[in-house]
Structure formats: structure tokens, C-alpha cells
Protein backbone atom coordinates (compact mmCIF):
# COMPACT_ATOMS: atom_id res chain seq x y z
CA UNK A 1 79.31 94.78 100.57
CA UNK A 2 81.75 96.39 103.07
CA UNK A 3 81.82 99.99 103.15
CA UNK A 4 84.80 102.01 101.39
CA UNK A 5 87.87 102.47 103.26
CA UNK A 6 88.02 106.08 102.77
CA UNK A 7 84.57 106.42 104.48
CA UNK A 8 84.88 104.68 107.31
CA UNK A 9 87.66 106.99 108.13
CA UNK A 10 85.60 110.24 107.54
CA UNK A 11 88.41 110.88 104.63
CA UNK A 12 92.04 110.92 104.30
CA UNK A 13 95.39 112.21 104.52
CA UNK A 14 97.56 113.69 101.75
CA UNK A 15 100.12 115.75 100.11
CA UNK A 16 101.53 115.96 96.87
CA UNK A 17 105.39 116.06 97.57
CA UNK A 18 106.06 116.33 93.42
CA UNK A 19 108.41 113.71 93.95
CA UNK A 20 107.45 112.41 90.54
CA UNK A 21 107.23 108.79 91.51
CA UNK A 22 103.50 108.16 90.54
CA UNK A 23 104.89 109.89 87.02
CA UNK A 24 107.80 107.57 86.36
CA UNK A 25 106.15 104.34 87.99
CA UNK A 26 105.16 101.56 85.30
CA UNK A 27 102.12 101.55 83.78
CA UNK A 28 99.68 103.19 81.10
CA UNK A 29 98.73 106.91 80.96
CA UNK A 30 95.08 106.61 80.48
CA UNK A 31 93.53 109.42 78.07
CA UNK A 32 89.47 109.28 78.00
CA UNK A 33 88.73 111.85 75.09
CA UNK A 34 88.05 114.66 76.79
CA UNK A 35 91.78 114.33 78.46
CA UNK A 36 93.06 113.54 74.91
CA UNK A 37 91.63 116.82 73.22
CA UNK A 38 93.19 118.92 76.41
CA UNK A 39 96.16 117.96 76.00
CA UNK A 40 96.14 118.07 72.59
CA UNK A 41 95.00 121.28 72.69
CA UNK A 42 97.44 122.34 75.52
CA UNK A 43 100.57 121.32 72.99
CA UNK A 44 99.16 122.78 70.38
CA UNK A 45 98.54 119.08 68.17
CA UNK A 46 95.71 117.70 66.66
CA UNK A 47 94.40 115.02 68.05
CA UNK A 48 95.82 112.76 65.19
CA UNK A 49 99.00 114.03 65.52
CA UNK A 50 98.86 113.79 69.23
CA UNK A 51 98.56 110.15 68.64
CA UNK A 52 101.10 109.57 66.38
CA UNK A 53 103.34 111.66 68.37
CA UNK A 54 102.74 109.72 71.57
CA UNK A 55 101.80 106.71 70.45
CA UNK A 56 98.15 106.04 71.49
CA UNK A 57 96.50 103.11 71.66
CA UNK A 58 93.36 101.00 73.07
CA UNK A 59 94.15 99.64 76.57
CA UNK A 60 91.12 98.23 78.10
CA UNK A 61 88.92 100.20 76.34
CA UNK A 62 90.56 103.72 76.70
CA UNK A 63 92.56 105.39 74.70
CA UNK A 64 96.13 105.40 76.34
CA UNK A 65 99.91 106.24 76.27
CA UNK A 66 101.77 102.74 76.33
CA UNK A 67 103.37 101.55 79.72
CA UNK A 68 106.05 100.39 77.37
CA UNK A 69 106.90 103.29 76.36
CA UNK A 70 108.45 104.76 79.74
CA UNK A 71 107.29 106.79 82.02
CA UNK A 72 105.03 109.34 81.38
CA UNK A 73 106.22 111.38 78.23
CA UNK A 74 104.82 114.51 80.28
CA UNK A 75 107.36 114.33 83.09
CA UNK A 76 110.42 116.00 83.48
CA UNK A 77 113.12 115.12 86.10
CA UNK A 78 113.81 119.05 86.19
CA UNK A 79 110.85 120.68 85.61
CA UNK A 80 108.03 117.64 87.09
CA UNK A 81 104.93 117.49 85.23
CA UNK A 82 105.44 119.84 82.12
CA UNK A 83 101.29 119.38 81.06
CA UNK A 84 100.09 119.98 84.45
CA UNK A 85 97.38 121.88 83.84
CA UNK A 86 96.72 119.94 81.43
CA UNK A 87 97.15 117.04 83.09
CA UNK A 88 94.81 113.45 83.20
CA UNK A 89 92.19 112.47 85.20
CA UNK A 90 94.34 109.57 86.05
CA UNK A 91 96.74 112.18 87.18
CA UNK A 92 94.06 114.61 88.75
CA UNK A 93 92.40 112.29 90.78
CA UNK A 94 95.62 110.46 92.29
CA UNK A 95 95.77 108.78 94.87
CA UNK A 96 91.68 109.03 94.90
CA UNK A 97 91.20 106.24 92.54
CA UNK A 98 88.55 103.38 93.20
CA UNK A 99 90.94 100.64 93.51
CA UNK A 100 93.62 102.54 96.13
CA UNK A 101 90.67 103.98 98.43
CA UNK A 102 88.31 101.09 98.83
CA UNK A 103 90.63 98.94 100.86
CA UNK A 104 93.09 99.67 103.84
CA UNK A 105 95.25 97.43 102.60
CA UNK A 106 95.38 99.14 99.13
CA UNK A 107 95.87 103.04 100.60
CA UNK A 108 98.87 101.75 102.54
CA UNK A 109 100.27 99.91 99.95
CA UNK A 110 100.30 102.53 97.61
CA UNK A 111 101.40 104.75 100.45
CA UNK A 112 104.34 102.34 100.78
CA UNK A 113 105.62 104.22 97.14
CA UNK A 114 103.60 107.52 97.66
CA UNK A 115 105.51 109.70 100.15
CA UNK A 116 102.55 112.02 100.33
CA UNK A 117 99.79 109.65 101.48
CA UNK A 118 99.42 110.04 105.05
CA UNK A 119 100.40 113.48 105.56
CA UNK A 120 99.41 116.65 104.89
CA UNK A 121 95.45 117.79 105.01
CA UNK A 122 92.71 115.68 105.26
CA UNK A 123 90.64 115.60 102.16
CA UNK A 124 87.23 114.97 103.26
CA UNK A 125 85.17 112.05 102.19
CA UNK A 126 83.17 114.25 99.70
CA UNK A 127 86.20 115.16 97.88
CA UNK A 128 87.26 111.71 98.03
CA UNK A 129 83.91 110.35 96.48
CA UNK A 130 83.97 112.76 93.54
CA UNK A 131 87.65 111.60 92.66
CA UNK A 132 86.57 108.28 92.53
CA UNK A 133 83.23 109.07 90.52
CA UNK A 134 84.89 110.86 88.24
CA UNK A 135 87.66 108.35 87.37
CA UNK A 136 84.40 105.86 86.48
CA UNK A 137 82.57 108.05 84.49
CA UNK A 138 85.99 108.63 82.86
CA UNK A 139 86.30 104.97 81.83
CA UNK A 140 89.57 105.60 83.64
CA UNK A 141 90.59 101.39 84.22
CA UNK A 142 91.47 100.32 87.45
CA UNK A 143 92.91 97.50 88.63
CA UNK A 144 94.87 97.32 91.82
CA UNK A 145 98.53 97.89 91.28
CA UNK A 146 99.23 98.55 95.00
């Protein structure tokens, strides 16, 4: 098996621009329980209510907020993310995910809708590998959208 992308470039380039597309593009908002309870927790809810509120459901496993729904519910044209300290792993670990990093091909697609990739400091390989462990002990699914 080929080595990751992201290695064989001794990490990669990036800066969050908060232009908000990765927030308003399609697709689920992935909530593994410990995300769930933070946020939860952050707007004052419990959990059930949380659910109801947002309308959770299973999505490959994981809990999640329905890509039918919109955009993410916690994004705010004004303000940007309005849970950001709260915020996902899916939304921590961005644009470190498994399935953007592991191929060339992926990383520059997704930098084809992510002003940020490319630019800015390079995040070193070590930082990149615990983004990507982290969204798989996360159960955070992946498949590649880019």
C-alpha cells in the first residue's frame, strides 16, 4: 500500500479563511457522542432535546445532523460558526480527514472548493496524523466527496 499523500510531502499547507464554504457545502454533520453531549451541553439542551431539536439520526453508523436538512444548523452567514468551540470533530479536524489527505488527487480537489488549502502554515505531518486518527477513532465516516 502506497504511502499517504500528506507524508510524502513532510505535511501540508493551510489556512482557515472562515469563508464558511465547508459549513454550507452538502452533506451530513457527523456527531460521535462525545461531540453530541458538547454541544448539547454548549446550548444548554439535553441530549434528547438536542435531537429533536436538530433532528438526529443514524448515518452510517453515527449519530448525525441530516444533509437534507441544509447546511449546517451551526452556521451563520454573519456571525460563521456560532458553536465553534463547540464545534465537531468533523469540523475540528477539516481538511485533515482520511479520505482528503491520503491522495493528491483528493487534497487538490477539495482544495478546488477550500480557499485555504494551500496557503498559509505548514501543518506538519504529526499534526496531520493525529487529525486523521482521531476522525477514526471518532467513527467519523468518510468517503471521498472531493
Amino acid at each position: 500500500m502506497p504511502e499517504a499523500f500528506y507524508k510524502t510531502r513532510r505535511g501540508l499547507r493551510f489556512e482557515c479563511t472562515q469563508c464558511g464554504d465547508c459549513c454550507t457545502r452538502p452533506g451530513p454533520v457527523y456527531l460521535p457522542a462525545p461531540d453530541l453531549r458538547r454541544l448539547a451541553d454548549f446550548l444548554d439542551l439535553a441530549s434528547g432535546a438536542f435531537r429533536r431539536r436538530f433532528r438526529v439520526k443514524q448515518l452510517d453508523g453515527t449519530d448525525a445532523i441530516d444533509p437534507d436538512d441544509g447546511p449546517c444548523p451551526f452556521h451563520d452567514v454573519e456571525k460563521g460558526c456560532t458553536v465553534y468551540d463547540a464545534r465537531p470533530t468533523q469540523c475540528r479536524t477539516f481538511p485533515f480527514w482520511p479520505e482528503i489527505v491520503s491522495r493528491r488527487r483528493s487534497w487538490e480537489r477539495a482544495g478546488r472548493t477550500c480557499e485555504g488549502i494551500g496557503r498559509g502554515r505548514r501543518h506538519p505531518v504529526t499534526e496531520i496524523e493525529r487529525a486523521v486518527i482521531l476522525c477514526r477513532e471518532m467513527n467519523v465516516p468518510g468517503d471521498d466527496p472531493w
